[in-house]
C-alpha atoms as a PDB file:
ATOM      1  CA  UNK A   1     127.032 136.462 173.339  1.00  0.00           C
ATOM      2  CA  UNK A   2     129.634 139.104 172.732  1.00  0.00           C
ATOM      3  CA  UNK A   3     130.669 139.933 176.194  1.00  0.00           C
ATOM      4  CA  UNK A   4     130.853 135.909 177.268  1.00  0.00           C
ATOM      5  CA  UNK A   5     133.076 135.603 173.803  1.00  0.00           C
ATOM      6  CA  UNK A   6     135.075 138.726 175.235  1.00  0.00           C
ATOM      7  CA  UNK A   7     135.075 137.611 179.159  1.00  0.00           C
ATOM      8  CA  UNK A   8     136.189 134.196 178.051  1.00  0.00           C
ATOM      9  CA  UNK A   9     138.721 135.508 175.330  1.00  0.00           C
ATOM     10  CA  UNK A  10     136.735 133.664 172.692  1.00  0.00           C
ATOM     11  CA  UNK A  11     137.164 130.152 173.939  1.00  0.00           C
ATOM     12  CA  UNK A  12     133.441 129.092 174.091  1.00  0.00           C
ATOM     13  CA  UNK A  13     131.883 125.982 172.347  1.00  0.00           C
ATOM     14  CA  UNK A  14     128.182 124.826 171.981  1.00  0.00           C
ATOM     15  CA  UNK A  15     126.489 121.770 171.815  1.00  0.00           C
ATOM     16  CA  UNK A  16     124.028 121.557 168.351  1.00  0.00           C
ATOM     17  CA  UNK A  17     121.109 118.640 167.886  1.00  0.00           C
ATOM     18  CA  UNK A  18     120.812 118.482 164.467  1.00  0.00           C
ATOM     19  CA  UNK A  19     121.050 114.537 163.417  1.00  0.00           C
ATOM     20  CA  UNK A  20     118.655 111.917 163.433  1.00  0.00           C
ATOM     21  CA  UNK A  21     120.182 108.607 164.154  1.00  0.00           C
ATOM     22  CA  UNK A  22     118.347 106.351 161.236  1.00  0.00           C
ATOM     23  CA  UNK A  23     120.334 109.310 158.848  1.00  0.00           C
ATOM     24  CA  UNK A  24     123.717 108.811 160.912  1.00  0.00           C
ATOM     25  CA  UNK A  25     123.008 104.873 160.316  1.00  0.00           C
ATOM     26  CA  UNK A  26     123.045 105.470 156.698  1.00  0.00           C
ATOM     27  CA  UNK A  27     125.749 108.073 156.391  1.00  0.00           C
ATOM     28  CA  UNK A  28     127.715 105.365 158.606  1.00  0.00           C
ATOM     29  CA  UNK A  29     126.838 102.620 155.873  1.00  0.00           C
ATOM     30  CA  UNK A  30     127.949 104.211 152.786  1.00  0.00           C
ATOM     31  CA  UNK A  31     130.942 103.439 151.438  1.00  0.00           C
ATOM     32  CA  UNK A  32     132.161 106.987 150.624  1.00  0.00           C
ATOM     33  CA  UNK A  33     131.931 108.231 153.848  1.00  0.00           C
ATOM     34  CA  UNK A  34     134.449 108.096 156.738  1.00  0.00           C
ATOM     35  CA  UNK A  35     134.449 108.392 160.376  1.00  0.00           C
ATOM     36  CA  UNK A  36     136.202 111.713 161.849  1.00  0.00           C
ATOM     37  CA  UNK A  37     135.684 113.950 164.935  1.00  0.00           C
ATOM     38  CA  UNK A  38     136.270 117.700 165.519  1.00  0.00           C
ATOM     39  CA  UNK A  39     136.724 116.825 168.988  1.00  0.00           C
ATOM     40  CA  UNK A  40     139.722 117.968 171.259  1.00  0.00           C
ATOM     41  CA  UNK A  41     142.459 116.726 173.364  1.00  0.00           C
ATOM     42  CA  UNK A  42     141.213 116.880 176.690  1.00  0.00           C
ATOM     43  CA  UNK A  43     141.585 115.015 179.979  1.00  0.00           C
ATOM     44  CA  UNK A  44     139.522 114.703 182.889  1.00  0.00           C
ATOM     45  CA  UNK A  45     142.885 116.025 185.552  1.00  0.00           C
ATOM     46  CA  UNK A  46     145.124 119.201 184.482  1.00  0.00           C
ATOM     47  CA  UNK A  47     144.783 122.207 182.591  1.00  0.00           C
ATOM     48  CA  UNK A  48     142.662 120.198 179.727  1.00  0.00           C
ATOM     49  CA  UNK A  49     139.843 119.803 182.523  1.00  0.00           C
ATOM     50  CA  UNK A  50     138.271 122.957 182.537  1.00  0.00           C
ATOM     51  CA  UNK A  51     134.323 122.594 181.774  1.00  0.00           C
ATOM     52  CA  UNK A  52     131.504 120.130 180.158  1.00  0.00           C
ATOM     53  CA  UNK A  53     133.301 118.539 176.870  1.00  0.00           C
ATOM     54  CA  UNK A  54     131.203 117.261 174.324  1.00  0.00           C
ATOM     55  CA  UNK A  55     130.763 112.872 175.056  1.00  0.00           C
ATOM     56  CA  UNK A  56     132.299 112.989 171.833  1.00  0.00           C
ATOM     57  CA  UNK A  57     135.729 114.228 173.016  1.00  0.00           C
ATOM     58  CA  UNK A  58     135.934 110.648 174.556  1.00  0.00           C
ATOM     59  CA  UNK A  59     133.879 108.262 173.122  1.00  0.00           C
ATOM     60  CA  UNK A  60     133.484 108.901 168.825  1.00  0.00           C
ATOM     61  CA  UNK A  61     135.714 106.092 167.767  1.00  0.00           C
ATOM     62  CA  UNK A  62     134.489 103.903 170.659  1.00  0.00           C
ATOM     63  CA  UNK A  63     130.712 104.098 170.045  1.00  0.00           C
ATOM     64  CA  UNK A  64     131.478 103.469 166.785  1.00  0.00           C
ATOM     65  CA  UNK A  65     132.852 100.184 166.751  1.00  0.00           C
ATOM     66  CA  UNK A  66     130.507  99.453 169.759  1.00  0.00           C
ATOM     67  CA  UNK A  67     127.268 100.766 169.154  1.00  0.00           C
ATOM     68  CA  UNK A  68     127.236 100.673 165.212  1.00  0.00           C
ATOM     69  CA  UNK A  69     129.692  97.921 164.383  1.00  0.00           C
ATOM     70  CA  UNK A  70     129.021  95.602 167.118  1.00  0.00           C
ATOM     71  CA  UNK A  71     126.001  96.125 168.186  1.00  0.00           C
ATOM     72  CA  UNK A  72     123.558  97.472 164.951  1.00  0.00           C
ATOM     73  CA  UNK A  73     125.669  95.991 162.534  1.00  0.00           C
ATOM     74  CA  UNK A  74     125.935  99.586 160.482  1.00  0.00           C
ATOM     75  CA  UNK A  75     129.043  98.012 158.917  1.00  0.00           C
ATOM     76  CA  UNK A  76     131.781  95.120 158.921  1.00  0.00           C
ATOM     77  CA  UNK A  77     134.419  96.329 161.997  1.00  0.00           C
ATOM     78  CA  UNK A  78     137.315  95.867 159.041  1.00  0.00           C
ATOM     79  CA  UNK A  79     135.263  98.257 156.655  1.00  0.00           C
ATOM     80  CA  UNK A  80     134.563 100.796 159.594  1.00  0.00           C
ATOM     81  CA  UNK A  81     138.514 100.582 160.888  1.00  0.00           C
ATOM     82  CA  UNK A  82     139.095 101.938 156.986  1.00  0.00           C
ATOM     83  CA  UNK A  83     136.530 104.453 157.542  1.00  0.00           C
ATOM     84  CA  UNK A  84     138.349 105.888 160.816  1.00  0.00           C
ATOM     85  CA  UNK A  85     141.805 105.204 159.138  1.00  0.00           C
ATOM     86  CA  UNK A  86     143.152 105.460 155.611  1.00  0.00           C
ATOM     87  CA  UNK A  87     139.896 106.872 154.240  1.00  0.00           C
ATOM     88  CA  UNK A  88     140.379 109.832 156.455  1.00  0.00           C
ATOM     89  CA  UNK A  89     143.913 109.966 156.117  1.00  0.00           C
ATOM     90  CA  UNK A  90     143.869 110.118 152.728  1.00  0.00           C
ATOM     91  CA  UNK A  91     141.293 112.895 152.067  1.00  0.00           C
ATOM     92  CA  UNK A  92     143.187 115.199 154.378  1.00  0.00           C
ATOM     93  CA  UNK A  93     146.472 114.356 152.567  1.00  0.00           C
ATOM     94  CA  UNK A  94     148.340 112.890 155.108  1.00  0.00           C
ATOM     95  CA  UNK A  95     151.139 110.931 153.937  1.00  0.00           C
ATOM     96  CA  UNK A  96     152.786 108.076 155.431  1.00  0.00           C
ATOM     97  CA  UNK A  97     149.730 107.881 157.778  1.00  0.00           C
ATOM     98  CA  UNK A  98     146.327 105.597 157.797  1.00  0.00           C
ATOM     99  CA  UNK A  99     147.295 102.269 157.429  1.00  0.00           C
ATOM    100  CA  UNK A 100     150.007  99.826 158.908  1.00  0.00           C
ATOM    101  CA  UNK A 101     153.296  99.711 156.630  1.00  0.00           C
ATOM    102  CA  UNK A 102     156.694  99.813 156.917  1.00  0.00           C
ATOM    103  CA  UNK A 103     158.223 103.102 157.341  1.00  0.00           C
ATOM    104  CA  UNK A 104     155.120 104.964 158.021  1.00  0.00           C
ATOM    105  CA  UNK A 105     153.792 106.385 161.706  1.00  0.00           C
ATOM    106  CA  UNK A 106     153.489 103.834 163.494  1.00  0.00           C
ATOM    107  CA  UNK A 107     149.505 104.978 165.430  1.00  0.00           C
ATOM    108  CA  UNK A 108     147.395 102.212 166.251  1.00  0.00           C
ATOM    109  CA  UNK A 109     144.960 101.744 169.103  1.00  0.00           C
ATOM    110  CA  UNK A 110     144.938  98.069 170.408  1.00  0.00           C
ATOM    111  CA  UNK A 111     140.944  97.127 171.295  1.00  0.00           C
ATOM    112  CA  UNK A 112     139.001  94.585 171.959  1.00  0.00           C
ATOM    113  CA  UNK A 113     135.754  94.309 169.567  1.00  0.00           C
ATOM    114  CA  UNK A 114     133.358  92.554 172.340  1.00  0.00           C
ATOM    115  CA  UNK A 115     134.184  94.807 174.505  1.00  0.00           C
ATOM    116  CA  UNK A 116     134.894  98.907 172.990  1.00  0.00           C
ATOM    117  CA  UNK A 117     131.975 101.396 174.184  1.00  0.00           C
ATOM    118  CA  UNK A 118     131.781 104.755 174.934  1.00  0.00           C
ATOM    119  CA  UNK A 119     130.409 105.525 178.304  1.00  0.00           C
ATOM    120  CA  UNK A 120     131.111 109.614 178.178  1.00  0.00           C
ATOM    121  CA  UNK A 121     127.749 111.061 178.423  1.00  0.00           C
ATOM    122  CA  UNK A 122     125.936 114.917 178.479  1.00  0.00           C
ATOM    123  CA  UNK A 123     126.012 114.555 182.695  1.00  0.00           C
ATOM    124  CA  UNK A 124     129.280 112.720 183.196  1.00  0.00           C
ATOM    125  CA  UNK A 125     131.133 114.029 179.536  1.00  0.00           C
ATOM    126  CA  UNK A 126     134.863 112.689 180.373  1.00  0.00           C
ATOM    127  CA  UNK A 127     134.876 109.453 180.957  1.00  0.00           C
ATOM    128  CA  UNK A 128     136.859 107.098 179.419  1.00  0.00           C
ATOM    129  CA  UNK A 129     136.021 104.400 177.169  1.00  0.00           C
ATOM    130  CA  UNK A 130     135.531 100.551 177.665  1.00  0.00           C
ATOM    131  CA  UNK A 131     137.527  97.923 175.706  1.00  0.00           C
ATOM    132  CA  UNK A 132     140.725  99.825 174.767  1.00  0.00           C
ATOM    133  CA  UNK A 133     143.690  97.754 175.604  1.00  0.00           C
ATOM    134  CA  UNK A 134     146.852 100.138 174.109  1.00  0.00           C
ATOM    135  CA  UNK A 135     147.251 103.486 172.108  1.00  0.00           C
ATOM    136  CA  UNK A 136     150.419 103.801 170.259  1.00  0.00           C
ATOM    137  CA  UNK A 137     151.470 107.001 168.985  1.00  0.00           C
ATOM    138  CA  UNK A 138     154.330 107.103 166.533  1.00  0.00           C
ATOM    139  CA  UNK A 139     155.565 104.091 167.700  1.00  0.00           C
ATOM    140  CA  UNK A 140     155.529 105.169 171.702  1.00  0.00           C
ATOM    141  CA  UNK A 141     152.967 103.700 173.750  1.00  0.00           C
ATOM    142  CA  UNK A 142     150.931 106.461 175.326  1.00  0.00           C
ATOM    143  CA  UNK A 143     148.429 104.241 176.686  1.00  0.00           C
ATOM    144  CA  UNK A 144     148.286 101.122 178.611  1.00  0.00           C
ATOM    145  CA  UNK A 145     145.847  98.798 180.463  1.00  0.00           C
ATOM    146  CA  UNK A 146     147.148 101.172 183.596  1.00  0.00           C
ATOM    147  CA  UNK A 147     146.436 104.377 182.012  1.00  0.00           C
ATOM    148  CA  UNK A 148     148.542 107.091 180.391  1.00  0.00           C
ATOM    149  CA  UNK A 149     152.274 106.498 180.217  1.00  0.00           C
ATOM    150  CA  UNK A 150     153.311 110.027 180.523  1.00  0.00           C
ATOM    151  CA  UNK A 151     154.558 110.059 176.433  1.00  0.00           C
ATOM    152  CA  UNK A 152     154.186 112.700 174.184  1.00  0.00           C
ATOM    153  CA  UNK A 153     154.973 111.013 170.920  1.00  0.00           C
ATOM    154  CA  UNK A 154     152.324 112.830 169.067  1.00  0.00           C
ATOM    155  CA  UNK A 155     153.261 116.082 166.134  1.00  0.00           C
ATOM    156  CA  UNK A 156     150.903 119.192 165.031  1.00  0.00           C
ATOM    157  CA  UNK A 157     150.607 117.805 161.103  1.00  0.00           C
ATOM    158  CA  UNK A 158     150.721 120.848 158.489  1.00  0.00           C
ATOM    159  CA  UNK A 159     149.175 120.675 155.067  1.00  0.00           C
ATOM    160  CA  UNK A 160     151.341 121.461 152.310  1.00  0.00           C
ATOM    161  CA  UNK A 161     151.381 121.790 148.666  1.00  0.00           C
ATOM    162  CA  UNK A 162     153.080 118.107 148.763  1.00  0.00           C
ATOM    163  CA  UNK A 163     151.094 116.549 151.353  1.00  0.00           C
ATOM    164  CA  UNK A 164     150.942 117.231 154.852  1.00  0.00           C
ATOM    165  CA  UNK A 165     154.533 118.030 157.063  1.00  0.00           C
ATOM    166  CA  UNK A 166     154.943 117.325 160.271  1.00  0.00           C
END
């Protein structure tokens, strides 16, 4: 394990099975928890190509509202968006950031609820999901019904004693 950490100068993941999905189901349905990912930007072209992602790195927030909200009825899709939005937002401290108001980062992901799967899996890892119409990124669009747009919008947030800093 040392010399692949060494040869690949320490940028190695793996891939864990440790969840049932009846105890996912309930930590879905509780009302404390919220929906994150420590997934990555990646892409399936460029630089950000390089090996076998995790599905997750593609499809979290899509299977989701798919599989759990549409499909198993886990939770309401306005109680999971709040799951995957301000909850998060707010336990990490991010200010201005979570929730559609005036004067705060405009990020929203336009989606259509009969349609939003994942379809990333272990053999075929970076594909894109189903169903999602627009991505908006501090107010730029970075994603349309033709694909990327080419902007950038997005900012490396810092925590800070007072919140979190762009």
């Amino acid at each position: 394990m040392r010399k692949l950490l060494v040869e690949e100068e320490g940028r190695v993941g793996m891939i864990t099975f440790a969840m049932s999905e009846d105890h996912l189901k309930r930590l879905l349905a509780h009302p404390l928890v919220g929906v994150g990912s420590d997934g990555m930007a990646v892409a399936p072209y460029g630089p950000l190509s390089k090996g076998k992602p995790h599905p997750r790195l593609y499809g979290t927030f899509p299977r989701v509202l798919g599989r759990y909200v549409r499909e198993q009825r886990v939770a309401p899709l306005e109680e999971m968006i709040r799951k995957m939005t301000s909850m998060p937002a707010g336990h990490l401290g991010f200010l201005r950031r979570g929730a559609l108001k005036i004067g705060w980062a405009a990020d929203i992901v336009v989606f259509d609820p009969a349609r939003v799967i994942d379809r990333a899996t272990w053999t075929e890892p970076a594909l894109y999901p189903e169903g999602i119409e627009c991505v908006v990124v501090n107010g730029s669009v970075v994603v349309n019904g033709n694909g990327h747009t080419g902007h950038l919008p997005g900012k490396v947030l810092r925590r800070s004693l007072r919140g979190v800093v762009a």
